[in-house]
PDB file of N, CA and C in Angstrom:
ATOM      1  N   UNK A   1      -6.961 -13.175 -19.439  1.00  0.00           N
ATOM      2  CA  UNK A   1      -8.382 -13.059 -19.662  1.00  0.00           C
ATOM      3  C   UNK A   1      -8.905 -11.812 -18.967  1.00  0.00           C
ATOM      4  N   UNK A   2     -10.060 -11.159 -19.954  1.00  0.00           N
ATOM      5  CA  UNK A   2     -10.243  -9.798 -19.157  1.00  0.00           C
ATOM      6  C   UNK A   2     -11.835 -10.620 -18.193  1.00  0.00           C
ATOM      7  N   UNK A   3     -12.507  -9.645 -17.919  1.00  0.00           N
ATOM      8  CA  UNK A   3     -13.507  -9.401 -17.133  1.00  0.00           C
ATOM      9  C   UNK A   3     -14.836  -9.651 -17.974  1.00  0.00           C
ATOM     10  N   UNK A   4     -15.226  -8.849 -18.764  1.00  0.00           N
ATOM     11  CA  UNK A   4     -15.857  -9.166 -20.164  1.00  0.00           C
ATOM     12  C   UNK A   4     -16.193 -11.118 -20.724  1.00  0.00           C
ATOM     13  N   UNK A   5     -14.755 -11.376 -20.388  1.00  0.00           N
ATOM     14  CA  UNK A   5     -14.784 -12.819 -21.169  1.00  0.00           C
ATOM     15  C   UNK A   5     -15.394 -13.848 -20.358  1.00  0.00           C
ATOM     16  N   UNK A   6     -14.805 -13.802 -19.348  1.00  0.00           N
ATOM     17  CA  UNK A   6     -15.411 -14.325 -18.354  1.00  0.00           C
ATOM     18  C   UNK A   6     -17.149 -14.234 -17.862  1.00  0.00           C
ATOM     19  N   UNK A   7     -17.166 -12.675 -18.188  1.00  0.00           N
ATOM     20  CA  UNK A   7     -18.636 -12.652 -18.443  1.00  0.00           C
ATOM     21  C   UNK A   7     -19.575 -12.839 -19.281  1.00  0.00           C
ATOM     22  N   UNK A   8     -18.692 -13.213 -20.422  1.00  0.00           N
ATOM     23  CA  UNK A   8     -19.449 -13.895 -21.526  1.00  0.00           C
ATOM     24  C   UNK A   8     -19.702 -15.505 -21.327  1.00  0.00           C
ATOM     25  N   UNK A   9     -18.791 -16.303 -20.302  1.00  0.00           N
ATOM     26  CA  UNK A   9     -18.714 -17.214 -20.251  1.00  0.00           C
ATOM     27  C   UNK A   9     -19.795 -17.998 -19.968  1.00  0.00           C
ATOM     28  N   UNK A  10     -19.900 -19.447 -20.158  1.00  0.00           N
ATOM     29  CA  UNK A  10     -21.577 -20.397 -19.659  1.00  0.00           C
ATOM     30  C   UNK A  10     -21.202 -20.497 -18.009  1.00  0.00           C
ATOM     31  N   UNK A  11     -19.626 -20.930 -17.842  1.00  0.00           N
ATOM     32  CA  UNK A  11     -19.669 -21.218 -16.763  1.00  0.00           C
ATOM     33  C   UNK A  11     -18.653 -21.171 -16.378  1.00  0.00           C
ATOM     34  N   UNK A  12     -18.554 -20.340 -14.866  1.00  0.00           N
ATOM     35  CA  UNK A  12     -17.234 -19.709 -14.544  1.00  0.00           C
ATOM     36  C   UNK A  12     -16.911 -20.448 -12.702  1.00  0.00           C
ATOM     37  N   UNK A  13     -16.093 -21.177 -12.500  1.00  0.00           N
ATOM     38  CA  UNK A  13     -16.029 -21.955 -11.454  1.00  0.00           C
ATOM     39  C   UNK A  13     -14.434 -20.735 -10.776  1.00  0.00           C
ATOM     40  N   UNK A  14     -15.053 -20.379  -9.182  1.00  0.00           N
ATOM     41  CA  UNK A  14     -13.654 -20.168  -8.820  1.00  0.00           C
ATOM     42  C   UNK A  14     -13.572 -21.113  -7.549  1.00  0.00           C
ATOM     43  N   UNK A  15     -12.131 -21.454  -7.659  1.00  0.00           N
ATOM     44  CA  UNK A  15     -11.615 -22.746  -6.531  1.00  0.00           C
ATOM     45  C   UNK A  15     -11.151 -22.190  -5.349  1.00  0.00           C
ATOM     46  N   UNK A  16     -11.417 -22.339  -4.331  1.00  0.00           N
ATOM     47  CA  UNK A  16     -10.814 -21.099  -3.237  1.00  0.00           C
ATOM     48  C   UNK A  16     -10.109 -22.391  -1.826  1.00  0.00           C
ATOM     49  N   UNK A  17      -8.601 -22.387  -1.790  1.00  0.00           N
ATOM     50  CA  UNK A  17      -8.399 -23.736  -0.914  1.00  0.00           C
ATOM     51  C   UNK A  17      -7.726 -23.077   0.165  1.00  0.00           C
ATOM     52  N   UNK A  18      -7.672 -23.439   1.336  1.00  0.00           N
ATOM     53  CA  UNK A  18      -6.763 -23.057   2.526  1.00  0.00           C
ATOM     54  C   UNK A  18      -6.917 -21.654   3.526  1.00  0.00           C
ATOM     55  N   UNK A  19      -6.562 -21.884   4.504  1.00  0.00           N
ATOM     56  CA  UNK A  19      -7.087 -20.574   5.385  1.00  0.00           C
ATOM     57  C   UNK A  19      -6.539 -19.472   5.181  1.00  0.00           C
ATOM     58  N   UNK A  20      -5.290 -19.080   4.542  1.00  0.00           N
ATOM     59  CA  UNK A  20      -4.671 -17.732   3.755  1.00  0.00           C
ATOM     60  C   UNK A  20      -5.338 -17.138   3.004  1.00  0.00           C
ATOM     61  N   UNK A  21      -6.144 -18.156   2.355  1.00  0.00           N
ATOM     62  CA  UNK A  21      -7.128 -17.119   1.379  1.00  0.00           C
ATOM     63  C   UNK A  21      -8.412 -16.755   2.587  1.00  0.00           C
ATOM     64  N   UNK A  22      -8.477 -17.000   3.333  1.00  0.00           N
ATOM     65  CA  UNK A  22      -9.860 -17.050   4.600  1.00  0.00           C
ATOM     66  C   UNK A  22     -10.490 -15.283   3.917  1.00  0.00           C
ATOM     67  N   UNK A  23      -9.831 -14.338   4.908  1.00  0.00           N
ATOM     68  CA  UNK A  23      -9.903 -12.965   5.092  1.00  0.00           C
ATOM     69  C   UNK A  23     -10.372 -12.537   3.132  1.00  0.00           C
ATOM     70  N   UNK A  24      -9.442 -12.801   2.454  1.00  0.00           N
ATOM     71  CA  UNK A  24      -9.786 -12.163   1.238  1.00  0.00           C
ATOM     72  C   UNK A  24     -11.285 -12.976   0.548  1.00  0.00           C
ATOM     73  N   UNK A  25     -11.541 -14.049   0.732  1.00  0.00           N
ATOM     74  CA  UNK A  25     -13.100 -14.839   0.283  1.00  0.00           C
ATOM     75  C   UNK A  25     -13.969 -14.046   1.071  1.00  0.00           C
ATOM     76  N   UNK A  26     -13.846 -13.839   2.266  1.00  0.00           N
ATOM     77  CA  UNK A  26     -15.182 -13.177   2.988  1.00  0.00           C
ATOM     78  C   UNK A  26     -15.146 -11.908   2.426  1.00  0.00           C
ATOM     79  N   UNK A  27     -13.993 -11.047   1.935  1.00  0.00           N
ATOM     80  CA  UNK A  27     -14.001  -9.276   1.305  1.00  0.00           C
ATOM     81  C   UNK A  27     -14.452 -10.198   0.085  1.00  0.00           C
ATOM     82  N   UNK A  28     -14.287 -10.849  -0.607  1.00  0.00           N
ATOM     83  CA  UNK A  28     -15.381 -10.502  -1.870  1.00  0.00           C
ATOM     84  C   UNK A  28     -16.614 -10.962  -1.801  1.00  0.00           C
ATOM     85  N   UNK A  29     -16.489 -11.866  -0.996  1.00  0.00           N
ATOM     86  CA  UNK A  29     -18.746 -12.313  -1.125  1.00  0.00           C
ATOM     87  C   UNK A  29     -19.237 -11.505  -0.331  1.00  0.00           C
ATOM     88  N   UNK A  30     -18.484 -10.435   0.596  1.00  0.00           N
ATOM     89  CA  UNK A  30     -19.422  -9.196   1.606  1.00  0.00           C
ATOM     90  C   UNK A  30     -20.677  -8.548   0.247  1.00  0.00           C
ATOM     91  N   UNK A  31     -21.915  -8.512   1.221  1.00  0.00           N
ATOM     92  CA  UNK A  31     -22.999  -7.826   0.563  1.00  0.00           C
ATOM     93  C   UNK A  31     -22.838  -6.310  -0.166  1.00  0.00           C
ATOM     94  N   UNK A  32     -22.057  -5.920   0.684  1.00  0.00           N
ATOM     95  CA  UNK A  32     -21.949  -4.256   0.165  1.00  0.00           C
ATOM     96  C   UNK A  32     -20.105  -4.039   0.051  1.00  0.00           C
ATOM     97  N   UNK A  33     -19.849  -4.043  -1.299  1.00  0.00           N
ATOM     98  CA  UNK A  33     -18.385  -4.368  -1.871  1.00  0.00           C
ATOM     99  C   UNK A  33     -17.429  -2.787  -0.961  1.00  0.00           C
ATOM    100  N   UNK A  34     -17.103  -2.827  -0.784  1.00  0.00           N
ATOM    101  CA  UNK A  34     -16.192  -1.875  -0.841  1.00  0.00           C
ATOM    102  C   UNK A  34     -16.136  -0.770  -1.899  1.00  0.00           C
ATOM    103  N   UNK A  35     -15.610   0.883  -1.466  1.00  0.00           N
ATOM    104  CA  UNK A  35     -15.704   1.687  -2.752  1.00  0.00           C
ATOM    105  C   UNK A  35     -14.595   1.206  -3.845  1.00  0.00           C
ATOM    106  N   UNK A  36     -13.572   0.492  -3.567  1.00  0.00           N
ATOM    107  CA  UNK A  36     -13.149  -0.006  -4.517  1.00  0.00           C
ATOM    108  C   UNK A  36     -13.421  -1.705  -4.931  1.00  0.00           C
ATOM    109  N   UNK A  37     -13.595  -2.109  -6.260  1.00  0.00           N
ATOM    110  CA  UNK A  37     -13.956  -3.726  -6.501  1.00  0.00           C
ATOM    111  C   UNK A  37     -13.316  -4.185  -6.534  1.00  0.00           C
ATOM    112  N   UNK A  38     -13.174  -5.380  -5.921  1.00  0.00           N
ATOM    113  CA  UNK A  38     -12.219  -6.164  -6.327  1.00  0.00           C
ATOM    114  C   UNK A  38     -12.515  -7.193  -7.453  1.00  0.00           C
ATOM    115  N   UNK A  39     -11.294  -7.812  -8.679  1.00  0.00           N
ATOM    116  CA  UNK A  39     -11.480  -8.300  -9.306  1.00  0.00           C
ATOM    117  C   UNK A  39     -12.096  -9.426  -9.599  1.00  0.00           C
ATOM    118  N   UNK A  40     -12.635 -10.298  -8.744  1.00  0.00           N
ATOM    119  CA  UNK A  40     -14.063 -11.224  -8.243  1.00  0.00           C
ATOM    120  C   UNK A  40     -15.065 -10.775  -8.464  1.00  0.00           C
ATOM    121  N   UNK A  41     -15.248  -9.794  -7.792  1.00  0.00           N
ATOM    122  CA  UNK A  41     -16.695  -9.137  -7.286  1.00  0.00           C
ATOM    123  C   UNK A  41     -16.932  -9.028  -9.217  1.00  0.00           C
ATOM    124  N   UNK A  42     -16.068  -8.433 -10.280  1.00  0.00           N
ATOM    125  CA  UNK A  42     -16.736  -7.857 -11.132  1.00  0.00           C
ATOM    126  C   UNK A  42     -17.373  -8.946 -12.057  1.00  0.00           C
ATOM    127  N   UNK A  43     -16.962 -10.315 -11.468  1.00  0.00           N
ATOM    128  CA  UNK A  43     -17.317 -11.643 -12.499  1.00  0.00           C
ATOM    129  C   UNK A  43     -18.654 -12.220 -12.152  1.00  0.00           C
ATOM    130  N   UNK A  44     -19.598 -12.216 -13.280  1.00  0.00           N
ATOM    131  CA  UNK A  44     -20.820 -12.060 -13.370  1.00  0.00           C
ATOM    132  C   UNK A  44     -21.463 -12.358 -14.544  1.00  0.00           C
ATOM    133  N   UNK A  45     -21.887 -13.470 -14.829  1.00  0.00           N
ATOM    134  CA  UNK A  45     -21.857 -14.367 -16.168  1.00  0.00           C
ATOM    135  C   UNK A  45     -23.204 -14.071 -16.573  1.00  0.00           C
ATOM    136  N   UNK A  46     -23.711 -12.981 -17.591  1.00  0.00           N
ATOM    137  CA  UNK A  46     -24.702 -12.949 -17.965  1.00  0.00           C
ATOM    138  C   UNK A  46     -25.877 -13.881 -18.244  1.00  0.00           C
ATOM    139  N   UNK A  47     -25.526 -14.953 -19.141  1.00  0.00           N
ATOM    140  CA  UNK A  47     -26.279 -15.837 -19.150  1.00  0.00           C
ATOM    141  C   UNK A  47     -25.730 -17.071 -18.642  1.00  0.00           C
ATOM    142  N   UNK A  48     -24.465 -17.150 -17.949  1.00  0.00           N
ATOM    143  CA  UNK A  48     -23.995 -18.307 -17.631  1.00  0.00           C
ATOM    144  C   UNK A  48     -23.997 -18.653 -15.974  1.00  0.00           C
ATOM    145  N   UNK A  49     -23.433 -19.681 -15.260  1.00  0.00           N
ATOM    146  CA  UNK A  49     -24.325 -19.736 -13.996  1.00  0.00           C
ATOM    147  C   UNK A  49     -22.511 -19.481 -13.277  1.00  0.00           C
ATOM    148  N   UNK A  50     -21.922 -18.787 -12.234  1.00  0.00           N
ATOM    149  CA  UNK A  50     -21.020 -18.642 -10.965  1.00  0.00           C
ATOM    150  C   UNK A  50     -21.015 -19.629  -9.980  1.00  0.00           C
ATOM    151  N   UNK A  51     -19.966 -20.493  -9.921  1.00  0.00           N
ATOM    152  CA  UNK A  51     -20.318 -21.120  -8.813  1.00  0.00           C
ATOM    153  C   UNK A  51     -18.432 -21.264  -7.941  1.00  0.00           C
ATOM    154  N   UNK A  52     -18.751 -21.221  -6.607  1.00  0.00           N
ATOM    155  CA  UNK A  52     -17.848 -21.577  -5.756  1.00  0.00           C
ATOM    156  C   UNK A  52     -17.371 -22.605  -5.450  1.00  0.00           C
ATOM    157  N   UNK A  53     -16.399 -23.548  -5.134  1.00  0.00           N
ATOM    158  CA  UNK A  53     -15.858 -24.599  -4.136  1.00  0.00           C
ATOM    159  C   UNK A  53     -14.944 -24.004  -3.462  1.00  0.00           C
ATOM    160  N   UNK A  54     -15.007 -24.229  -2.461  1.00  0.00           N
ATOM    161  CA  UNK A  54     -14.400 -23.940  -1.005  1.00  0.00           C
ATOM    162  C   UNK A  54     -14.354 -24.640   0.011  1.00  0.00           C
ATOM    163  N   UNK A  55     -13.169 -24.958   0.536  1.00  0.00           N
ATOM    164  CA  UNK A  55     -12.824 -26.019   1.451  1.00  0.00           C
ATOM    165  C   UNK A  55     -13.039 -25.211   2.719  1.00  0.00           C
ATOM    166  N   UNK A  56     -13.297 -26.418   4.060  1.00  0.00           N
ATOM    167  CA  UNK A  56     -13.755 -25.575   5.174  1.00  0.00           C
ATOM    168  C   UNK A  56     -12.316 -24.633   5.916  1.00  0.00           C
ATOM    169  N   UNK A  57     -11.183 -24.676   5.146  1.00  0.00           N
ATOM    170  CA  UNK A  57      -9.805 -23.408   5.643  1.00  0.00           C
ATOM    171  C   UNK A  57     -10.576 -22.199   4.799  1.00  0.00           C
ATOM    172  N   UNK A  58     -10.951 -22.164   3.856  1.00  0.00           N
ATOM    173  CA  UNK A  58     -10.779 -20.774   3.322  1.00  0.00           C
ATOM    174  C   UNK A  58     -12.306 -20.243   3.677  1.00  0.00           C
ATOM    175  N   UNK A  59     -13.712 -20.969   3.831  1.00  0.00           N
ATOM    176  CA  UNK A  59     -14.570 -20.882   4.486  1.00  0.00           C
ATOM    177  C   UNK A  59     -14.342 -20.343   5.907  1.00  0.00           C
ATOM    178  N   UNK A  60     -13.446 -20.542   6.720  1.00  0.00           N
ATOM    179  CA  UNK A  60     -13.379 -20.117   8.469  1.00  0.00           C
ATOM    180  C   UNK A  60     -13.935 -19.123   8.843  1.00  0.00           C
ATOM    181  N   UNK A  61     -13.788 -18.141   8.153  1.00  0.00           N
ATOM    182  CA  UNK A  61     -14.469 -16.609   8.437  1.00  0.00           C
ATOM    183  C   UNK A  61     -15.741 -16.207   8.137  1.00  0.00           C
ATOM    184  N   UNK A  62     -16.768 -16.937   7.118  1.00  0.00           N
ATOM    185  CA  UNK A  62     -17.839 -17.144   6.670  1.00  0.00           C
ATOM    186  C   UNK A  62     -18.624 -17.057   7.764  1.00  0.00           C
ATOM    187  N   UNK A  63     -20.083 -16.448   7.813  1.00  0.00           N
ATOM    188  CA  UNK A  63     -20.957 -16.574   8.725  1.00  0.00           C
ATOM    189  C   UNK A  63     -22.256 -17.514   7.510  1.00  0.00           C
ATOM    190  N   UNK A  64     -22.932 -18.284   8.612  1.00  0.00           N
ATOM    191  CA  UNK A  64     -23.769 -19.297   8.064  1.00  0.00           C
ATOM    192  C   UNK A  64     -24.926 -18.250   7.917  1.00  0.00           C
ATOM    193  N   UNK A  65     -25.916 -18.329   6.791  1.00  0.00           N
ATOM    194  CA  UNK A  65     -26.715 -17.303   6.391  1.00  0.00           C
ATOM    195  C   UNK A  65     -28.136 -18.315   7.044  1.00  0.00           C
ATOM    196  N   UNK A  66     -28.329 -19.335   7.552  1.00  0.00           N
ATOM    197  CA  UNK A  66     -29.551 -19.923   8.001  1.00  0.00           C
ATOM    198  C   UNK A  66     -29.689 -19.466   9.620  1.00  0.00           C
TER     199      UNK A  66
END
């Protein structure tokens, strides 16, 4: 699946489990991406809604935004 399709999609769920993925979840939800994108960052569902699940391992590195 390209990038496009996904962005055509209603609804695009990514599953993110365990603390190995920790370091790479916080590089793609950072506010200001890097000069290069990573393939996350470019998924962006025009009319459809993005949503996350994430268990508290791959969350660890997350700062609480409240």
């Amino acid at each position: 699946l390209t990038v496009p399709v996904f962005n055509h999609a209603k609804h695009v769920l990514f599953l993110v489990v365990g603390s190995k993925k920790a370091q790479r979840l916080k590089e793609v939800l950072r506010l200001q991406p890097a000069s290069e994108q990573l393939p996350a960052q470019a998924i962006n569902p025009a009319n459809g809604t993005l949503d996350w699940l994430v268990d508290a391992a791959a969350a660890s590195l997350l700062q609480s935004r409240s």
